[in-house]
N, C-alpha and C. Protein backbone atom coordinates (compact mmCIF):
# COMPACT_ATOMS: atom_id res chain seq x y z
N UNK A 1 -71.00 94.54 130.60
CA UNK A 1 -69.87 93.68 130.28
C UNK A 1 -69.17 94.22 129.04
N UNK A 2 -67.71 94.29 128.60
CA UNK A 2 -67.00 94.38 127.61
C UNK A 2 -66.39 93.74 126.86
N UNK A 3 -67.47 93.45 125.95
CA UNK A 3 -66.85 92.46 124.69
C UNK A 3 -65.97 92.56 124.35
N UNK A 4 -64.79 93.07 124.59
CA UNK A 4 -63.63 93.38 124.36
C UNK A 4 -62.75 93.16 125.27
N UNK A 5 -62.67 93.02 126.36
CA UNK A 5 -61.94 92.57 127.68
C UNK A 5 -61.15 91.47 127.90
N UNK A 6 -59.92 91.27 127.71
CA UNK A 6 -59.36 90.37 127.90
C UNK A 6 -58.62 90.11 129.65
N UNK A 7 -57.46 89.13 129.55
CA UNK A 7 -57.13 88.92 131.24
C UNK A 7 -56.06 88.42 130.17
N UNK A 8 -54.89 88.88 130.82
CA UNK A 8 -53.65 88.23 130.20
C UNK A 8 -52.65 87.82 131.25
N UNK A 9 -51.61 87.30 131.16
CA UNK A 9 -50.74 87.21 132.49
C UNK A 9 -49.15 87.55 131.72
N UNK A 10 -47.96 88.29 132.26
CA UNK A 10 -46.85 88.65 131.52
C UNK A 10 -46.07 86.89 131.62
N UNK A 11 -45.42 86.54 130.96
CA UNK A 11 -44.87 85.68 130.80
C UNK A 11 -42.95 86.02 130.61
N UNK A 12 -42.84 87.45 130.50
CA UNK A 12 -41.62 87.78 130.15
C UNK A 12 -41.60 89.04 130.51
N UNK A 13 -40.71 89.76 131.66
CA UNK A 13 -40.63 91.61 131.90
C UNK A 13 -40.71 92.19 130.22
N UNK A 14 -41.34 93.18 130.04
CA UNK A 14 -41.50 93.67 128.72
C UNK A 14 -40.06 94.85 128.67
N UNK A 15 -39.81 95.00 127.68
CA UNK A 15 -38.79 96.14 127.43
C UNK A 15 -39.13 97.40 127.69
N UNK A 16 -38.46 98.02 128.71
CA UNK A 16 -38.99 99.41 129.15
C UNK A 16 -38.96 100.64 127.64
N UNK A 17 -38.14 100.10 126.87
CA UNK A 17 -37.61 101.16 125.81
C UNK A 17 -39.21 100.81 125.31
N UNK A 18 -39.78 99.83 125.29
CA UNK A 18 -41.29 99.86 123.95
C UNK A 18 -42.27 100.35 124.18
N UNK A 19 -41.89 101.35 125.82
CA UNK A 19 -43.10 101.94 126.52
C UNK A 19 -44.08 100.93 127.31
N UNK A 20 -43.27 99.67 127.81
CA UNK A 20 -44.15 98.68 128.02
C UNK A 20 -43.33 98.53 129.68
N UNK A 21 -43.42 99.49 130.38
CA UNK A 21 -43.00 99.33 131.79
C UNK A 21 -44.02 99.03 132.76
N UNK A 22 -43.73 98.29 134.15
CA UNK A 22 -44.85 98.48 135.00
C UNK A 22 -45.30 97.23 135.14
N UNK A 23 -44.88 96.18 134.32
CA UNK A 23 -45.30 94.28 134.13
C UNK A 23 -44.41 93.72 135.42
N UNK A 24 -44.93 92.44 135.91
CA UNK A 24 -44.32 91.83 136.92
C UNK A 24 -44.54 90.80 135.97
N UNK A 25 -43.68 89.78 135.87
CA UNK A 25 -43.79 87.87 135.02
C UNK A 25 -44.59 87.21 136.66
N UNK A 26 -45.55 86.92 135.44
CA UNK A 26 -46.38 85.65 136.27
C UNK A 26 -47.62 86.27 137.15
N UNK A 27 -47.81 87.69 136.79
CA UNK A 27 -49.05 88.49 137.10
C UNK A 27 -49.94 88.75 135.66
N UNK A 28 -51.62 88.38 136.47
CA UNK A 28 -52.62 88.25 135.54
C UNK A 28 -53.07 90.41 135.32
N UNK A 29 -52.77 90.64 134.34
CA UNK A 29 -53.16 92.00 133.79
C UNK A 29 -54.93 91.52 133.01
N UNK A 30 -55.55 92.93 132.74
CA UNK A 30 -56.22 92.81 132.44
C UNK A 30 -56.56 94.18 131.18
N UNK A 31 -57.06 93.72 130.18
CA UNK A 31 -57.02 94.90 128.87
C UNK A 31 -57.96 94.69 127.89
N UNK A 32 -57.43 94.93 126.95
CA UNK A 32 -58.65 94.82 125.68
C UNK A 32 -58.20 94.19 124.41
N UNK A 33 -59.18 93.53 123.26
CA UNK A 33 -58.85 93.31 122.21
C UNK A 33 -59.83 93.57 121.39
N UNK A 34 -59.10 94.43 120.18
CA UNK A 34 -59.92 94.18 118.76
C UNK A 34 -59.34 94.26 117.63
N UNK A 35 -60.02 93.98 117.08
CA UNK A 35 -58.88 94.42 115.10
C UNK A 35 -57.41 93.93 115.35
N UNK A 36 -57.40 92.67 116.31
CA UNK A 36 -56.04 91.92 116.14
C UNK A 36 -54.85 93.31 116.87
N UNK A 37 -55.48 94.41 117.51
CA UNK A 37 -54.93 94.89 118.58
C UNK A 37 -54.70 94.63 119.92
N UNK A 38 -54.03 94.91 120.83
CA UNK A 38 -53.98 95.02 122.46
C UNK A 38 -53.71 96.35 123.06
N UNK A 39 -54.94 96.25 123.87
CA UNK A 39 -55.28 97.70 124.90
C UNK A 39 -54.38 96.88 126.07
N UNK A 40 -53.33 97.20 126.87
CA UNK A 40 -52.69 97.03 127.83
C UNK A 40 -52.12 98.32 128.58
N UNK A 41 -52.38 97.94 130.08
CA UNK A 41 -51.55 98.91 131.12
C UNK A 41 -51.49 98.01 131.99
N UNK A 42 -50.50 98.29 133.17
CA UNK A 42 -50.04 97.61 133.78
C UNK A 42 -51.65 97.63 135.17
N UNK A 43 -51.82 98.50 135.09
CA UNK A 43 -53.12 98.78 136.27
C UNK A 43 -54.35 99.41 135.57
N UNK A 44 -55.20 98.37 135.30
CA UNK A 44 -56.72 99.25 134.22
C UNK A 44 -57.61 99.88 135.27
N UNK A 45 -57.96 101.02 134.45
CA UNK A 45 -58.44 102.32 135.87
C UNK A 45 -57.91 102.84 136.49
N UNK A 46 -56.62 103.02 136.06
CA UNK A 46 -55.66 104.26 136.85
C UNK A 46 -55.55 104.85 136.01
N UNK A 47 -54.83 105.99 136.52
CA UNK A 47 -54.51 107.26 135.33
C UNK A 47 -53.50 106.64 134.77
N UNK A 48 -52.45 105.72 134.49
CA UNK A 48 -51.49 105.38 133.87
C UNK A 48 -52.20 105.01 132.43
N UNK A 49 -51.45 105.64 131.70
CA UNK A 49 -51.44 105.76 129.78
C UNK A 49 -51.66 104.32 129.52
N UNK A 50 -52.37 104.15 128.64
CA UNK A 50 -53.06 102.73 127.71
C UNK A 50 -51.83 102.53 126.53
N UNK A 51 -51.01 101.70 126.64
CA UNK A 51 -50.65 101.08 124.64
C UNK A 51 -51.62 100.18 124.13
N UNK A 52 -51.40 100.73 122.70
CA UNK A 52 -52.39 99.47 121.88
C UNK A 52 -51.30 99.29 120.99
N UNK A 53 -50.41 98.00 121.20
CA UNK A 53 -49.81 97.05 121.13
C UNK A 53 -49.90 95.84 119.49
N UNK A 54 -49.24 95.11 118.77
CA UNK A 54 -50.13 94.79 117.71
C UNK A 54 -50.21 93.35 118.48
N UNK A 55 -50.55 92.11 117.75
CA UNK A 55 -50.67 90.44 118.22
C UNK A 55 -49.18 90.13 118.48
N UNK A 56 -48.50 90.33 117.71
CA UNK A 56 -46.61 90.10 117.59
C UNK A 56 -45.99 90.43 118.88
N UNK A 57 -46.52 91.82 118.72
CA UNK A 57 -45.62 92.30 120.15
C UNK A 57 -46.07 91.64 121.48
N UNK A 58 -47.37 91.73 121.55
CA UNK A 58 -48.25 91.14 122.39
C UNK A 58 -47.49 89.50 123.18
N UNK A 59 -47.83 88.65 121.95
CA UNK A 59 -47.25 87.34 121.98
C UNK A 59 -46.28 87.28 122.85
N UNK A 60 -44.94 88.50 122.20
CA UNK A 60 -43.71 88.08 122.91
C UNK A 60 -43.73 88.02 124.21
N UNK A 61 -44.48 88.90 125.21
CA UNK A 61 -44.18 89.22 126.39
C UNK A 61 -45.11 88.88 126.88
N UNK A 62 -46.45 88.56 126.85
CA UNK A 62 -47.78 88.07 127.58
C UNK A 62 -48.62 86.84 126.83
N UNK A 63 -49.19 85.88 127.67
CA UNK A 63 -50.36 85.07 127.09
C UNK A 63 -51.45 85.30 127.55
N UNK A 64 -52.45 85.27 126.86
CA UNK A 64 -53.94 85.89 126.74
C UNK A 64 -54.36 84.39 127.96
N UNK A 65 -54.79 84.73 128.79
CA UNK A 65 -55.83 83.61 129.85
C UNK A 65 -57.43 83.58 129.50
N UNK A 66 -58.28 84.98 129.35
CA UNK A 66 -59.39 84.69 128.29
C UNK A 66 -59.95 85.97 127.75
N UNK A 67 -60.76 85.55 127.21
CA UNK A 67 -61.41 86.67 126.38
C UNK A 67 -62.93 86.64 126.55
């Protein structure tokens, strides 16, 4: 298990310019948290590139479902 694993769902399309492409609103993603960071990709376990995101940015465009 990964103590670090979160489940989030997008609440808002993210801005393609912030490198944050690939979100559908109202789909549950799944990523990571620590040190008040976010591990997010649109598909975890694909080859598609990881952002680590800060809480701010996070907030705007997704809500955390659990941890």
């Amino acid at each position: 298990m990964d103590k670090y694993r979160v489940e989030f769902v997008c609440n808002t399309k993210p801005d393609e310019r912030k490198f944050l492409g690939g979100y559908k609103k109202g789909i549950r993603y799944i990523g990571r948290s620590f040190n008040g960071l976010f591990e997010v990709t649109p598909k975890w376990g694909s080859s598609l590139p990881t952002r680590v995101i800060p809480r701010k940015l996070f907030d705007q465009y997704f809500e955390l479902v659990s941890q």
